[in-house]
N, C-alpha and C. Protein backbone atom coordinates (compact mmCIF):
# COMPACT_ATOMS: atom_id res chain seq x y z
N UNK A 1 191.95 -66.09 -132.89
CA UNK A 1 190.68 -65.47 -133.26
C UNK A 1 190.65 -65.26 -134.77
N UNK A 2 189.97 -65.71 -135.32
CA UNK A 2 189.59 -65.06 -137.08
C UNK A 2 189.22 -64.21 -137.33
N UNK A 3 189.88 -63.48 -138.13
CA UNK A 3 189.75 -61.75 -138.31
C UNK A 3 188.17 -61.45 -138.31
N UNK A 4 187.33 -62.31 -138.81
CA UNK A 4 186.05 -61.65 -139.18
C UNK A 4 185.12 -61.30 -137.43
N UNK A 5 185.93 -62.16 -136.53
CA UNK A 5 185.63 -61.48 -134.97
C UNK A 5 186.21 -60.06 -134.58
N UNK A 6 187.06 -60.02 -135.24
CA UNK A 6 187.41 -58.13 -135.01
C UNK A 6 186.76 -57.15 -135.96
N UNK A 7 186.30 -57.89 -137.22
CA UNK A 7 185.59 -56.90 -137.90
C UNK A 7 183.79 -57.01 -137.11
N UNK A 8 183.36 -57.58 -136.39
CA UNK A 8 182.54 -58.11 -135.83
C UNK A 8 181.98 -56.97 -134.45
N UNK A 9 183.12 -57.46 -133.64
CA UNK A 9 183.21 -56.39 -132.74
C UNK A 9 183.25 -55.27 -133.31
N UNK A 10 184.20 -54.92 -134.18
CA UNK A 10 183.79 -53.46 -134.80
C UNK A 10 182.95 -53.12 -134.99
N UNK A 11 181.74 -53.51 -135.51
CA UNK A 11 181.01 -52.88 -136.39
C UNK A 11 179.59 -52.97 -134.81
N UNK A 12 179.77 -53.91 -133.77
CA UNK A 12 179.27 -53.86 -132.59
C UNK A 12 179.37 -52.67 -131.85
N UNK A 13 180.99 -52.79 -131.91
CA UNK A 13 180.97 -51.31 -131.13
C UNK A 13 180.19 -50.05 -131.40
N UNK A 14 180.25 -50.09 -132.85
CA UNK A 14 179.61 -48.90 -133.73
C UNK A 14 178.06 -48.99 -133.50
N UNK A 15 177.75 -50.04 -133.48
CA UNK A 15 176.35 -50.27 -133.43
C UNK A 15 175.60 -49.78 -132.06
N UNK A 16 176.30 -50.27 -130.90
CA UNK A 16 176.29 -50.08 -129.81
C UNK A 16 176.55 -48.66 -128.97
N UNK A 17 177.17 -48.10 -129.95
CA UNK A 17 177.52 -46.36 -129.88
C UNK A 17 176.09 -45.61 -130.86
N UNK A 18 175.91 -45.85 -131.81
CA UNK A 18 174.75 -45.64 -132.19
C UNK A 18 173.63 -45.73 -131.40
N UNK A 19 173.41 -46.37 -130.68
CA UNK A 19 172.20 -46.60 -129.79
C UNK A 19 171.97 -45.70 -129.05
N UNK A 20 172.94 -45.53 -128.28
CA UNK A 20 173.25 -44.17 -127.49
C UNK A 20 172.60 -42.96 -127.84
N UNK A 21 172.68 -42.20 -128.91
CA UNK A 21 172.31 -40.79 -129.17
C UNK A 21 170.98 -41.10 -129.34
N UNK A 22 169.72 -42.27 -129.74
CA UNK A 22 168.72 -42.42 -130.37
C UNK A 22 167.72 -42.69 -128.91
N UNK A 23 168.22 -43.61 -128.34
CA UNK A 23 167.69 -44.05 -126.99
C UNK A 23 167.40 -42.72 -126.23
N UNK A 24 168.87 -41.72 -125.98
CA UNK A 24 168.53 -40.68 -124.87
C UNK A 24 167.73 -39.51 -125.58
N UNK A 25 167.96 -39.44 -126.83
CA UNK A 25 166.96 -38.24 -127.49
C UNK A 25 165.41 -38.72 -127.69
N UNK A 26 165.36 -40.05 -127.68
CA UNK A 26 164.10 -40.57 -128.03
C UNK A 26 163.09 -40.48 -126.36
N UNK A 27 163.91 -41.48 -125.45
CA UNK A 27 163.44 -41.13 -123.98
C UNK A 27 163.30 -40.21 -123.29
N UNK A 28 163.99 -39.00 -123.76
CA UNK A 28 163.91 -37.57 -123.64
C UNK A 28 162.87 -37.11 -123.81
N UNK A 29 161.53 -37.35 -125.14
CA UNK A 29 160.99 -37.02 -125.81
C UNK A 29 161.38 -36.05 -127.06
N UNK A 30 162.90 -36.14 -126.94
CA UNK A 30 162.89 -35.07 -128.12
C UNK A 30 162.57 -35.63 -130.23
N UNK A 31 163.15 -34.98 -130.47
CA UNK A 31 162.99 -35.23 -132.49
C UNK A 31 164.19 -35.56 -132.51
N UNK A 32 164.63 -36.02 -133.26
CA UNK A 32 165.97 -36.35 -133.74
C UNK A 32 166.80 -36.81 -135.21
N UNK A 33 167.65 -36.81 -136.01
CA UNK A 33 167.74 -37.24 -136.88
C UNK A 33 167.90 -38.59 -137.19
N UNK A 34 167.21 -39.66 -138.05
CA UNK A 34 167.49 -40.88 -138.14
C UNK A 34 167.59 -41.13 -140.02
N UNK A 35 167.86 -42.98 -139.89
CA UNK A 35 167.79 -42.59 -141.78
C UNK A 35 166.70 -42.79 -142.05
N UNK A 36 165.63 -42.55 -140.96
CA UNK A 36 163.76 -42.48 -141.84
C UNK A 36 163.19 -41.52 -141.82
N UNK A 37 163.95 -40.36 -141.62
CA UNK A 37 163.10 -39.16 -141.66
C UNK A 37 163.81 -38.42 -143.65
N UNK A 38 163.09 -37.14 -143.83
CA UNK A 38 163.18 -36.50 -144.75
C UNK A 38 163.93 -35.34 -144.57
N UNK A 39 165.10 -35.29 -145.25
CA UNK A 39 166.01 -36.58 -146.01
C UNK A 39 167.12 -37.08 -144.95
N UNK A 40 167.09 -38.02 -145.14
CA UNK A 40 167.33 -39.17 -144.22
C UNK A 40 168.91 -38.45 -144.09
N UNK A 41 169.01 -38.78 -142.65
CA UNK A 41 170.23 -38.50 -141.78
C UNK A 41 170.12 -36.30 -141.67
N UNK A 42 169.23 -36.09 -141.84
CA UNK A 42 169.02 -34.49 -142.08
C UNK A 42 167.86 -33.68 -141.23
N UNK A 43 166.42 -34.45 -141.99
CA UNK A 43 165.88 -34.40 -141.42
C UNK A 43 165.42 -35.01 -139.71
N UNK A 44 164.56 -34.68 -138.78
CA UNK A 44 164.01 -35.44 -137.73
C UNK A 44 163.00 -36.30 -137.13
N UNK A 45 163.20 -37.36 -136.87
CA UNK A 45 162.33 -38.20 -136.28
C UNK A 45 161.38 -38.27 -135.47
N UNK A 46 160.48 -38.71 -134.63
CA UNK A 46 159.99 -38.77 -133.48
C UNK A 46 160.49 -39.04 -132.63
N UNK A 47 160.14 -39.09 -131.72
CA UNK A 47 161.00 -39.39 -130.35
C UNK A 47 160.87 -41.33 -130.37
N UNK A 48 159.75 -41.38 -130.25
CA UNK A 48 159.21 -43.19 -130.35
C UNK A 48 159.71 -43.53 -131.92
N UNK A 49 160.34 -42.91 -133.07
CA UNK A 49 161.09 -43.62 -133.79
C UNK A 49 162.45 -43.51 -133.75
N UNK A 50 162.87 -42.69 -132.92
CA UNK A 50 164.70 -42.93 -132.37
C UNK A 50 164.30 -43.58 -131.09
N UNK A 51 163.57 -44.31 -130.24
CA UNK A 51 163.91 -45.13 -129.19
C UNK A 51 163.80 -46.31 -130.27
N UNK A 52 162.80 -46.61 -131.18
CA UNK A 52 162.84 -48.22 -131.85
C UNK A 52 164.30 -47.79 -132.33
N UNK A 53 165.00 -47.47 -133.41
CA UNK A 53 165.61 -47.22 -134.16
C UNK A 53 166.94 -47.39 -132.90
N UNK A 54 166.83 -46.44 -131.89
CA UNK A 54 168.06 -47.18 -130.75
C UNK A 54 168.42 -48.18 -130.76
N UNK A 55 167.19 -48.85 -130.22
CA UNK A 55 167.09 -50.32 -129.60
C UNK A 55 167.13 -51.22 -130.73
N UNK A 56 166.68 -51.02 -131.43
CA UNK A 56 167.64 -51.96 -132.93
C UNK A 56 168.74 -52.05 -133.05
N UNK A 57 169.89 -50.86 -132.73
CA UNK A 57 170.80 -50.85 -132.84
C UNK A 57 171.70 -51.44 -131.59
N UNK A 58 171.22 -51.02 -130.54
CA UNK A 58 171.34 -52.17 -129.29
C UNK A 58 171.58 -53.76 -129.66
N UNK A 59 170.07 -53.94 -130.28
CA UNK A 59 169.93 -55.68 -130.27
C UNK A 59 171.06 -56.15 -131.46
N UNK A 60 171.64 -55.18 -132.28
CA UNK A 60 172.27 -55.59 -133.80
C UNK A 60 173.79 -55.78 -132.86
N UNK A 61 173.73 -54.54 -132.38
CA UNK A 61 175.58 -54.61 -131.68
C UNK A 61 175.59 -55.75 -130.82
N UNK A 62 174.54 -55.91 -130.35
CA UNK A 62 174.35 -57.13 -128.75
C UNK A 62 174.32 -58.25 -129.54
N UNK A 63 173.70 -58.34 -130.72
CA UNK A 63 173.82 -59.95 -131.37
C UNK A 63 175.30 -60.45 -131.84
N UNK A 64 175.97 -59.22 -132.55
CA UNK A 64 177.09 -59.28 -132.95
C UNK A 64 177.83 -59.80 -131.88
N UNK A 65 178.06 -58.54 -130.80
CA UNK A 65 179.34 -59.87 -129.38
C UNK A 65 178.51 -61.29 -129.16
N UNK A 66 177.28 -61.29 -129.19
CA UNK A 66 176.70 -62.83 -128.69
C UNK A 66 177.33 -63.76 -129.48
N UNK A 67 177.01 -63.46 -130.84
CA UNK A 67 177.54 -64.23 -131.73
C UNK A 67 179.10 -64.47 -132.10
N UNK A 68 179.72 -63.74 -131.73
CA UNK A 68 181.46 -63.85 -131.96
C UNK A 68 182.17 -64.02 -130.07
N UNK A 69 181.13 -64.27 -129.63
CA UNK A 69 181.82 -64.12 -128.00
C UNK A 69 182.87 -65.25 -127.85
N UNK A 70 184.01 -65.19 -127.34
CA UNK A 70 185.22 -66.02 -127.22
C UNK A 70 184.63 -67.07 -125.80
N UNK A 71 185.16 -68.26 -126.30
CA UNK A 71 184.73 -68.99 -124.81
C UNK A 71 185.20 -68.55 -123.56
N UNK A 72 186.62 -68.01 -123.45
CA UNK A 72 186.79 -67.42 -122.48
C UNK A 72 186.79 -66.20 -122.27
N UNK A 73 187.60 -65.36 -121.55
CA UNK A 73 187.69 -63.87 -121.63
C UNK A 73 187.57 -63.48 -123.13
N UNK A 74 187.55 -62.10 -123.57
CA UNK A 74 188.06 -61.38 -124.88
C UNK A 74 188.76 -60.86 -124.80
N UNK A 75 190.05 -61.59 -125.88
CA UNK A 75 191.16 -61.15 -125.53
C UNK A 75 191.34 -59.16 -125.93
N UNK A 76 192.32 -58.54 -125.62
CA UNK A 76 192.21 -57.25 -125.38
C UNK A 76 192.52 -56.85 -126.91
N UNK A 77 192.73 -57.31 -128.31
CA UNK A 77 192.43 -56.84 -129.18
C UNK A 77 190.87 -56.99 -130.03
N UNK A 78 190.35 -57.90 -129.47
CA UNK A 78 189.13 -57.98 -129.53
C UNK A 78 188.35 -56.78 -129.07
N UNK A 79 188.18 -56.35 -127.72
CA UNK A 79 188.16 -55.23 -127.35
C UNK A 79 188.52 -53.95 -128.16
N UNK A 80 189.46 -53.90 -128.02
CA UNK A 80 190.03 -52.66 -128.84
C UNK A 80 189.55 -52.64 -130.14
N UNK A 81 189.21 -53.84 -130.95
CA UNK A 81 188.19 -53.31 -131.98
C UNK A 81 186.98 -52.75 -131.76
N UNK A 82 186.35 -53.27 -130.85
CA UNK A 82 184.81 -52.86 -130.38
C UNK A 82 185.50 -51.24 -129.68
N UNK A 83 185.99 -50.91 -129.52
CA UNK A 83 186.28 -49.09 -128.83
C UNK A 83 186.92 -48.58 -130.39
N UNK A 84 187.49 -49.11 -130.95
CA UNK A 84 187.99 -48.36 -131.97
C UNK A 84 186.57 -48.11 -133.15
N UNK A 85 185.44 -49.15 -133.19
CA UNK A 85 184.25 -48.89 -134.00
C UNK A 85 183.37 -47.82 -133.27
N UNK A 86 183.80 -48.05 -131.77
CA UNK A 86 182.69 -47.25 -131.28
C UNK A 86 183.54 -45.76 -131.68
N UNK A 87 184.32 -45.37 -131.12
CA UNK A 87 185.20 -43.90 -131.47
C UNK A 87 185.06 -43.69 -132.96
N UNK A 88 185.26 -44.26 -133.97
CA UNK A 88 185.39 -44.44 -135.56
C UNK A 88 183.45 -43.60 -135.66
N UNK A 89 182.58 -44.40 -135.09
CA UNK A 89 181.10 -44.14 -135.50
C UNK A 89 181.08 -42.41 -134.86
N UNK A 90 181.19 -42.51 -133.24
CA UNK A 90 181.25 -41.18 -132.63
C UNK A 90 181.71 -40.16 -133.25
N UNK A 91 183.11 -40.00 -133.74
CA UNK A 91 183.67 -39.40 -134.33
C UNK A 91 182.82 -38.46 -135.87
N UNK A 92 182.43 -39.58 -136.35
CA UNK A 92 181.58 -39.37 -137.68
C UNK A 92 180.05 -38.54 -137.26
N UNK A 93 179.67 -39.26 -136.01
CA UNK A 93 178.22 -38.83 -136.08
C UNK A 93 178.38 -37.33 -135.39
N UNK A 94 179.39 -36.89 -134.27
CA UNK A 94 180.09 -35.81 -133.83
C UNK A 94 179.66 -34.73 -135.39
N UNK A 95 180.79 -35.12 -136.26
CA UNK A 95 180.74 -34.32 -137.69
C UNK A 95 179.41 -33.63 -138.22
N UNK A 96 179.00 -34.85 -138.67
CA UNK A 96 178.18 -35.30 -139.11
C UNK A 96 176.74 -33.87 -138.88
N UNK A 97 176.46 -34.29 -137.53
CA UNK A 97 174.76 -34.04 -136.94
C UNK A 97 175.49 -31.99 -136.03
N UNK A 98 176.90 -31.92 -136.24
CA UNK A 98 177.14 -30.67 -135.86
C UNK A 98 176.98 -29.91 -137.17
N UNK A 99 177.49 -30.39 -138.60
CA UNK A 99 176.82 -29.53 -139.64
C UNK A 99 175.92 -29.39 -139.88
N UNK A 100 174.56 -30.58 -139.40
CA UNK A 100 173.37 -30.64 -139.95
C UNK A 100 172.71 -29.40 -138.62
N UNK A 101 173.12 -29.36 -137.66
CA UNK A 101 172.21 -28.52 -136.38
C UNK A 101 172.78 -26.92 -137.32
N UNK A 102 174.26 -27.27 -137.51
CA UNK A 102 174.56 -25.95 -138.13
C UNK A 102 174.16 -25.05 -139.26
N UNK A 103 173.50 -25.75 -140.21
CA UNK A 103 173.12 -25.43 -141.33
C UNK A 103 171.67 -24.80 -141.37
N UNK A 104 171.58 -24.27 -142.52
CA UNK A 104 170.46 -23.05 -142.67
C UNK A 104 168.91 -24.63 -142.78
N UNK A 105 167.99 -23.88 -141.93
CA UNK A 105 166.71 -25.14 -141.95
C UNK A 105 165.76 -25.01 -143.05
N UNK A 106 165.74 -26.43 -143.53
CA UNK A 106 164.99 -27.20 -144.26
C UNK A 106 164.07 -26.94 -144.89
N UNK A 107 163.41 -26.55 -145.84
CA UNK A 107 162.06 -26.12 -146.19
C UNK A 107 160.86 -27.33 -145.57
């Protein structure tokens, strides 16, 4: 495999973990933070701009494995990059969106 398929999957996984928080807060109807609101990653979104903003991130992670997919199985470090981007993104956005809920609100 050529390394640029594990940086690939990585950044899939991440992408694909991203989707996650935008999709269920968006289908929820709730607000949410995205990088198009004011100021970006702080402020909140609409609900119908974290489902697009999901599903972008869906189709970006989903193009990425399409595009690096091994003819046969993927072998299990392949994998393990795609869980290690997804944990790596989680991890951050965890941080991240717990200081921003935590912090004094916005003018």
């Amino acid at each position: 495999m050529p390394w640029y398929s594990y940086l690939a999957w990585f950044f899939a996984g991440a992408f694909l973990m991203n989707s996650v928080p935008h999709m269920v807060q968006g289908i929820s109807g709730n607000k949410f933070q995205t990088p198009f609101a004011r100021p970006p990653g702080v402020g909140e979104s609409s609900s119908m701009v974290n489902v697009i903003w999901g599903f972008a991130n869906l189709v970006i992670g989903g193009g990425l494995l399409h595009l690096t997919w091994p003819a046969s199985s993927p072998p299990p470090l392949l994998c393990l990059a795609a869980l290690i981007g997804a944990l790596a993104l989680a991890l951050y956005l965890a941080r991240h969106f717990s200081r921003v809920r935590h912090a004094p609100p916005q003018p």
